[in-house]
PDB file of N, CA and C in Angstrom:
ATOM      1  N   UNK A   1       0.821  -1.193   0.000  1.00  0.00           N
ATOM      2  CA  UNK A   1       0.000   0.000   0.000  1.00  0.00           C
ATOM      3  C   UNK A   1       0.864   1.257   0.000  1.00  0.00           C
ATOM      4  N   UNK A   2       2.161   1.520   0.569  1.00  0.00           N
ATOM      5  CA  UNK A   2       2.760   2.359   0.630  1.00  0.00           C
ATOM      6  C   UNK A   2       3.221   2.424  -0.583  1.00  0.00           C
ATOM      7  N   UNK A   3       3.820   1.629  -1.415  1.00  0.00           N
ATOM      8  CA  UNK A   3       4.235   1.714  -2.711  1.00  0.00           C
ATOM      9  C   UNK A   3       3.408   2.206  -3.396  1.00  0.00           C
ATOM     10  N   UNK A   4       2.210   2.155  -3.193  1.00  0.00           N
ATOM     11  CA  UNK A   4       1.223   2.568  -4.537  1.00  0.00           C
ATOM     12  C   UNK A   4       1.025   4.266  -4.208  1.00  0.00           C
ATOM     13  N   UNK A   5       1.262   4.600  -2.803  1.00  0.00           N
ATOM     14  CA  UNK A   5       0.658   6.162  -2.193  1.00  0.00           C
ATOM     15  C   UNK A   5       2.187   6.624  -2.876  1.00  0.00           C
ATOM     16  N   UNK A   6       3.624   6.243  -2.525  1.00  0.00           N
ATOM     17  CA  UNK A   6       4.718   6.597  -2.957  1.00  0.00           C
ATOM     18  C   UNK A   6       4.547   6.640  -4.622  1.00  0.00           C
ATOM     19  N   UNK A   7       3.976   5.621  -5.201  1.00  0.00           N
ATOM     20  CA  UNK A   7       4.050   5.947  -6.552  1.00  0.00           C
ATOM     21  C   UNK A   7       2.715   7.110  -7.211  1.00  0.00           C
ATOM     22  N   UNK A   8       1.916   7.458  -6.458  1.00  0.00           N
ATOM     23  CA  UNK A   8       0.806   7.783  -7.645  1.00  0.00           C
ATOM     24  C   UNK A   8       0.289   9.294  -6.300  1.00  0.00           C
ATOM     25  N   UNK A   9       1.455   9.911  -5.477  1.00  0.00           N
ATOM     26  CA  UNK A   9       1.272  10.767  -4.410  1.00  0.00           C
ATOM     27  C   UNK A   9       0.729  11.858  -5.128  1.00  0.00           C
ATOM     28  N   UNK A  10       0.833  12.298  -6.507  1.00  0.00           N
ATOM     29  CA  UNK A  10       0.300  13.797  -7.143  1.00  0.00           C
ATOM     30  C   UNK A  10      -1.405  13.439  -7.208  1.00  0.00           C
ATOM     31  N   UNK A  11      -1.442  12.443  -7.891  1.00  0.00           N
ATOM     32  CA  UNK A  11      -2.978  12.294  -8.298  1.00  0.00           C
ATOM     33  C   UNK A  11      -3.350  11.710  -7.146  1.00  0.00           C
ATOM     34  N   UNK A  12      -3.224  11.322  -5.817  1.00  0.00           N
ATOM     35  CA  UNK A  12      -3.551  11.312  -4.765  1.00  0.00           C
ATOM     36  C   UNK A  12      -4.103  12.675  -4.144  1.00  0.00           C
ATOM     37  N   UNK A  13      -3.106  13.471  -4.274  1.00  0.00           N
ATOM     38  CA  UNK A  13      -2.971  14.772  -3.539  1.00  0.00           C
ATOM     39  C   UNK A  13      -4.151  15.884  -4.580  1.00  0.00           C
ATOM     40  N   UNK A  14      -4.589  15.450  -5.683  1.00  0.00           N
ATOM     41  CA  UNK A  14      -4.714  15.985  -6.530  1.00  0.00           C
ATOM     42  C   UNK A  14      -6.451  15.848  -6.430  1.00  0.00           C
ATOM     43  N   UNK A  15      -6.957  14.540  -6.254  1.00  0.00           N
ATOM     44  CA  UNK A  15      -8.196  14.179  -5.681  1.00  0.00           C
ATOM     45  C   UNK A  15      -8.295  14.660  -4.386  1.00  0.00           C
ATOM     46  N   UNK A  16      -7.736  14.397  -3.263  1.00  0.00           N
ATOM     47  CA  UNK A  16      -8.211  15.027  -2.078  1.00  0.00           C
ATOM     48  C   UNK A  16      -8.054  16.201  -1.920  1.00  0.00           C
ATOM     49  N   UNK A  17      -7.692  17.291  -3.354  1.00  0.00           N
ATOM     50  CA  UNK A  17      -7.660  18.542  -3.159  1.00  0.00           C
ATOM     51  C   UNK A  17      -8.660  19.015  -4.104  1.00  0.00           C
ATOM     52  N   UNK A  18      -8.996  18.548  -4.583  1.00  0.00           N
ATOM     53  CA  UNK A  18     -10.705  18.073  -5.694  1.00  0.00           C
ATOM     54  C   UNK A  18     -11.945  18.182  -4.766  1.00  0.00           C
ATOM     55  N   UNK A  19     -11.634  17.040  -3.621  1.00  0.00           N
ATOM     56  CA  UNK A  19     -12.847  16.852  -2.716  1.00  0.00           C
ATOM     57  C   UNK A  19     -12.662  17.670  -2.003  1.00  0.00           C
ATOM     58  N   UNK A  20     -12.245  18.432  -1.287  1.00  0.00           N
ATOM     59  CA  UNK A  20     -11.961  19.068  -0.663  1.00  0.00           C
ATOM     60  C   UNK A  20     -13.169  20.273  -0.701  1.00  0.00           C
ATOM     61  N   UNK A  21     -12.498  20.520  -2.081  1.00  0.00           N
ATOM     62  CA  UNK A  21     -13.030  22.242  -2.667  1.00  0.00           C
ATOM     63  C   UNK A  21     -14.706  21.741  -2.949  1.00  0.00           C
ATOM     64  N   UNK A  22     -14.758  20.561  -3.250  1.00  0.00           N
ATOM     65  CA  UNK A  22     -16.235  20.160  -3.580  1.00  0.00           C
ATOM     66  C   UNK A  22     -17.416  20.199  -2.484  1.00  0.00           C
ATOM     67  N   UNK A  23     -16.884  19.592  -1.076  1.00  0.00           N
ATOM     68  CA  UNK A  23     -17.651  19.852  -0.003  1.00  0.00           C
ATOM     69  C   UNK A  23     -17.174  21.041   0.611  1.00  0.00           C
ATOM     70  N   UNK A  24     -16.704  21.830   0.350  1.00  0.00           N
ATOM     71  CA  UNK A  24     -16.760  23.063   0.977  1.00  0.00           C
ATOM     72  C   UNK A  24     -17.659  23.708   0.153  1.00  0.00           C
ATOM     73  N   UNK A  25     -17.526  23.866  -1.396  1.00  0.00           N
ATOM     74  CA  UNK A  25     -18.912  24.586  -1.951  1.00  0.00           C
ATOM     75  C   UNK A  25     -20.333  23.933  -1.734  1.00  0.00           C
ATOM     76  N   UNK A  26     -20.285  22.516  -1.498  1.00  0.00           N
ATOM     77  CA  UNK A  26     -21.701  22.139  -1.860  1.00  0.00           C
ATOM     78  C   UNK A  26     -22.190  21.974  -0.009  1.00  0.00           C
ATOM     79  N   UNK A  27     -21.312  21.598   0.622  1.00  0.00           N
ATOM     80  CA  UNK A  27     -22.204  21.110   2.148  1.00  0.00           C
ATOM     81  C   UNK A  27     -22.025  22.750   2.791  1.00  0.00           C
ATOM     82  N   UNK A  28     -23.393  22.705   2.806  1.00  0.00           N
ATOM     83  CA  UNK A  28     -23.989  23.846   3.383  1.00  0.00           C
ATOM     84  C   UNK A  28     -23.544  23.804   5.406  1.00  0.00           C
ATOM     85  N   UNK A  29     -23.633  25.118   5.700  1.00  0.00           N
ATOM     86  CA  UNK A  29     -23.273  24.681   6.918  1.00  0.00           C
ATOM     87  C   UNK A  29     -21.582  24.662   7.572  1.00  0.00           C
ATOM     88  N   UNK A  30     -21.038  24.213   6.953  1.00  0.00           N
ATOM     89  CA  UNK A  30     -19.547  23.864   7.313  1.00  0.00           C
ATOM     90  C   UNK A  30     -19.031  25.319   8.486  1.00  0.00           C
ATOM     91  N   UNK A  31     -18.375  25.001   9.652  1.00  0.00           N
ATOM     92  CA  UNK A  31     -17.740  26.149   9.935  1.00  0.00           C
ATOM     93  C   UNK A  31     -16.529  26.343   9.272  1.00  0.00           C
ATOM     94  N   UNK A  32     -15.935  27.870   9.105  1.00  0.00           N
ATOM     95  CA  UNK A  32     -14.698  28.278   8.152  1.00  0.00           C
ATOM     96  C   UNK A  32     -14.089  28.240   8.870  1.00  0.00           C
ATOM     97  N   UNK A  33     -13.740  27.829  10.283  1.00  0.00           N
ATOM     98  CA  UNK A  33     -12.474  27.722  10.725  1.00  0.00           C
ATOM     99  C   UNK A  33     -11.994  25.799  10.708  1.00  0.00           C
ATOM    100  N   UNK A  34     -12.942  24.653  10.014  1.00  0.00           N
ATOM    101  CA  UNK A  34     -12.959  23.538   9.774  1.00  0.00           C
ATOM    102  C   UNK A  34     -12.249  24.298   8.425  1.00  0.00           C
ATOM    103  N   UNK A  35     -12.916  24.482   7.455  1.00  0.00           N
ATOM    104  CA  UNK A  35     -12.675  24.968   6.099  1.00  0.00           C
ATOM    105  C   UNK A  35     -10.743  25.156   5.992  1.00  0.00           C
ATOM    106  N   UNK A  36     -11.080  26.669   6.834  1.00  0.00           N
ATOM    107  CA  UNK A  36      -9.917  26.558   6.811  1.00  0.00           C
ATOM    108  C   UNK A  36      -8.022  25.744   7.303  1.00  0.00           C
ATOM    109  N   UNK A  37      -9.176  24.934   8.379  1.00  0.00           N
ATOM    110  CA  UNK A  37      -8.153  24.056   8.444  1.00  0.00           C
ATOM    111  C   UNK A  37      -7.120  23.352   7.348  1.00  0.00           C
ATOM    112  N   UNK A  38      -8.515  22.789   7.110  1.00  0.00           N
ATOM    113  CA  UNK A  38      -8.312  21.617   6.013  1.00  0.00           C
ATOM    114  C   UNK A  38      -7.741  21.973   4.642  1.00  0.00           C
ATOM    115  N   UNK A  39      -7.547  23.157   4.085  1.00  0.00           N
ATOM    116  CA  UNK A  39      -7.193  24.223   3.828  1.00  0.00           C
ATOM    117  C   UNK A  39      -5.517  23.818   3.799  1.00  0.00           C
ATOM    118  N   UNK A  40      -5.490  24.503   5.463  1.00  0.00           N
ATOM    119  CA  UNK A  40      -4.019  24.254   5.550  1.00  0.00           C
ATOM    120  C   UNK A  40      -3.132  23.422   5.319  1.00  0.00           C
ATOM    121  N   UNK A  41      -3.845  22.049   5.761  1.00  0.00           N
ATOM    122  CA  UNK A  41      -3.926  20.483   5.917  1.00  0.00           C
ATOM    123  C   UNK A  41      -3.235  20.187   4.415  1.00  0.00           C
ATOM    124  N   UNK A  42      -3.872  20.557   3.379  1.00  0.00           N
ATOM    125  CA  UNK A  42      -4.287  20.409   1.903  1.00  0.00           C
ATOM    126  C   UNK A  42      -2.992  20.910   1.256  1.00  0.00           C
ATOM    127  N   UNK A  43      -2.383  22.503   1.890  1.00  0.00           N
ATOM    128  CA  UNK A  43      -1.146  23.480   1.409  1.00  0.00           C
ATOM    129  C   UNK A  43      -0.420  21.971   1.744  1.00  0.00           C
ATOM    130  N   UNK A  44      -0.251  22.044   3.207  1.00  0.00           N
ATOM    131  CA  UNK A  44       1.160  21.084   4.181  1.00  0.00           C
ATOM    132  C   UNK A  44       1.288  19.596   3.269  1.00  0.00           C
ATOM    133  N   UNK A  45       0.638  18.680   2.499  1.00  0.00           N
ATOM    134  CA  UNK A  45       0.721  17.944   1.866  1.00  0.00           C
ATOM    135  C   UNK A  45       1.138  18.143   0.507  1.00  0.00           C
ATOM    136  N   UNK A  46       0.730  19.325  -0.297  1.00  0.00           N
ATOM    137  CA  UNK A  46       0.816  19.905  -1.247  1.00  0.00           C
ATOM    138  C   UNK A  46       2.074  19.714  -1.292  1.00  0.00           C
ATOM    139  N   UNK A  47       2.944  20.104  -0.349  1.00  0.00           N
ATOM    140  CA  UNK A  47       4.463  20.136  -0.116  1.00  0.00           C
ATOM    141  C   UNK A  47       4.984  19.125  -0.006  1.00  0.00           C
ATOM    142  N   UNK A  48       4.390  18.168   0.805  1.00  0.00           N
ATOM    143  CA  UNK A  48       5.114  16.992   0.817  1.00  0.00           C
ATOM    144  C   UNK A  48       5.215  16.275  -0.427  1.00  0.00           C
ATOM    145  N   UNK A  49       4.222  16.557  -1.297  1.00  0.00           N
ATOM    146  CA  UNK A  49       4.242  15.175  -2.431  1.00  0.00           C
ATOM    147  C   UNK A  49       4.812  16.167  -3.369  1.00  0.00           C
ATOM    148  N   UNK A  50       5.212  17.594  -3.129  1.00  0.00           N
ATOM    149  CA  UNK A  50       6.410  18.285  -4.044  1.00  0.00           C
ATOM    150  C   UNK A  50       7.897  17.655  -3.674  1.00  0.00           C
ATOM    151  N   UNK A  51       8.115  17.806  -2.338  1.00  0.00           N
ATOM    152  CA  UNK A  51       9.046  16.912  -2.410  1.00  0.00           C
ATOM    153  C   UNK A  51       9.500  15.808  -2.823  1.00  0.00           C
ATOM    154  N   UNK A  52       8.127  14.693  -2.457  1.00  0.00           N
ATOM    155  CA  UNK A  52       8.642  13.470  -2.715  1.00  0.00           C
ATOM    156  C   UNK A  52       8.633  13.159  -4.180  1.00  0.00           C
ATOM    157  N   UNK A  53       8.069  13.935  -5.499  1.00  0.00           N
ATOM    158  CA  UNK A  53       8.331  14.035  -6.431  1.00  0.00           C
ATOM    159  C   UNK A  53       9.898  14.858  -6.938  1.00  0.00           C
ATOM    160  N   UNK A  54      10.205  15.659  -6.486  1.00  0.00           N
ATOM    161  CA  UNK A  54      11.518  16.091  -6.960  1.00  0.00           C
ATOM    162  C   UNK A  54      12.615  15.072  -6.411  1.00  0.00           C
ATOM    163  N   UNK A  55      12.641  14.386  -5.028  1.00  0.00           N
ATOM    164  CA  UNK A  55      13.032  13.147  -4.944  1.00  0.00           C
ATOM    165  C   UNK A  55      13.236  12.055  -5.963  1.00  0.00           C
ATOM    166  N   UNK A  56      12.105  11.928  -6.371  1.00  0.00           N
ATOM    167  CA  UNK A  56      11.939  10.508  -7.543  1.00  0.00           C
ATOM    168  C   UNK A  56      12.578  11.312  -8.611  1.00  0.00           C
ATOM    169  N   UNK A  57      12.481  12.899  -9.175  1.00  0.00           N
ATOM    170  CA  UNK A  57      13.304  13.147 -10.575  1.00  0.00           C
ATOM    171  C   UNK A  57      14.557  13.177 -10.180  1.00  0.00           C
ATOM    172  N   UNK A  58      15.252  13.292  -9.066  1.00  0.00           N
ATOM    173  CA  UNK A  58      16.737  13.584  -8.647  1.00  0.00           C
ATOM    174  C   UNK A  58      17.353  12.055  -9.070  1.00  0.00           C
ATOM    175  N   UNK A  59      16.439  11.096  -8.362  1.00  0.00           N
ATOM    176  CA  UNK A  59      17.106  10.012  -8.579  1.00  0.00           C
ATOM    177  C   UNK A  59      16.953   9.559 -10.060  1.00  0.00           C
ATOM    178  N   UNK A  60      16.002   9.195 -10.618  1.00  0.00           N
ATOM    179  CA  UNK A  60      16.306   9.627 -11.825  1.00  0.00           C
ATOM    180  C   UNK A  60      17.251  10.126 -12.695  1.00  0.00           C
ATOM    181  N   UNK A  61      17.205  11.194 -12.449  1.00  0.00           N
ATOM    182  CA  UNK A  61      18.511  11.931 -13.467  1.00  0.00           C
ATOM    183  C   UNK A  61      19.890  11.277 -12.864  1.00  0.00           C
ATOM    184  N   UNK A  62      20.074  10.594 -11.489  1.00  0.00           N
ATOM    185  CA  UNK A  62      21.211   9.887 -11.654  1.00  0.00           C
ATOM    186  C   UNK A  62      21.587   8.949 -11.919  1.00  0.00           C
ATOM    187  N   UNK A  63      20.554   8.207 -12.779  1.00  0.00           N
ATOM    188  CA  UNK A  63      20.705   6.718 -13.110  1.00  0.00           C
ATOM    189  C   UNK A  63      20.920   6.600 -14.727  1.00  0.00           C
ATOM    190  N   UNK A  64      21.659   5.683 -15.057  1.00  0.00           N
ATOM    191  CA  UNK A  64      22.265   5.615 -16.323  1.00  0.00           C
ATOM    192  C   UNK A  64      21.360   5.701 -17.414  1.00  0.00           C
ATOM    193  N   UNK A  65      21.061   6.033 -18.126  1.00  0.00           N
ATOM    194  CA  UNK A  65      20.197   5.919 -19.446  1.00  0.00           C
ATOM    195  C   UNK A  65      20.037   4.499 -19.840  1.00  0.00           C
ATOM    196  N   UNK A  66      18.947   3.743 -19.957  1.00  0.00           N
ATOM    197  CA  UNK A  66      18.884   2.359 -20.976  1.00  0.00           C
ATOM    198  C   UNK A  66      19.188   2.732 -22.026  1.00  0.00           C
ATOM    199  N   UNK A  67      20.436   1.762 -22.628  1.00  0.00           N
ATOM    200  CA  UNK A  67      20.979   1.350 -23.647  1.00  0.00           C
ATOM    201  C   UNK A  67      19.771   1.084 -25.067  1.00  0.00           C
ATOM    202  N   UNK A  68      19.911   1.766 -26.012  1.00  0.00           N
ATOM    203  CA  UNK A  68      18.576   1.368 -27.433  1.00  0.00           C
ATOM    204  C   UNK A  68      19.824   1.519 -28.083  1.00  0.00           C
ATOM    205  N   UNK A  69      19.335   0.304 -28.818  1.00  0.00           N
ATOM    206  CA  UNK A  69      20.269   0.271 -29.958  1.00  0.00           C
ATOM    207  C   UNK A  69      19.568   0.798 -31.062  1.00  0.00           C
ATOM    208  N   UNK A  70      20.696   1.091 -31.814  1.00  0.00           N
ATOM    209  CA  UNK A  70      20.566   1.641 -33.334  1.00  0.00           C
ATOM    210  C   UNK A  70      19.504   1.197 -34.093  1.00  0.00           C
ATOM    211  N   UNK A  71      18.591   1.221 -34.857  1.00  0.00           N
ATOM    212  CA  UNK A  71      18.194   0.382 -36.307  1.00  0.00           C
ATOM    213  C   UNK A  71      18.534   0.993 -37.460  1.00  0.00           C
TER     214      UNK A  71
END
């Protein structure tokens, strides 16, 4: 399970920042200091899966190119 949150963390982060904005416009009621929590909640992750993506391109760019041969 961790492998799959490590591999697919943008479109993770990307839906629960989808739903997010969805029940805050549609559920009537909500207090804005919940709102804005979650809000914050939403930034503070935002960051994390920036990191852990520039992580995965760092390593990346240090790994050798696969070999294609010519035709």
């Amino acid at each position: 399970m961790s492998t799959f949150v490590a591999d697919h963390s943008a479109r993770l982060y990307a839906i629960a920042a989808a739903a997010l904005s969805l029940i805050a416009y549609y559920v009537d009621g909500l207090p804005t200091g919940l709102i804005l929590a979650l809000a914050a909640a939403i930034l503070g992750t935002g960051e994390a899966v920036q990191r852990s993506e520039d992580r995965k391109t760092h390593h990346a760019l240090l790994r050798e190119p696969p070999h294609v041969p010519k035709g």
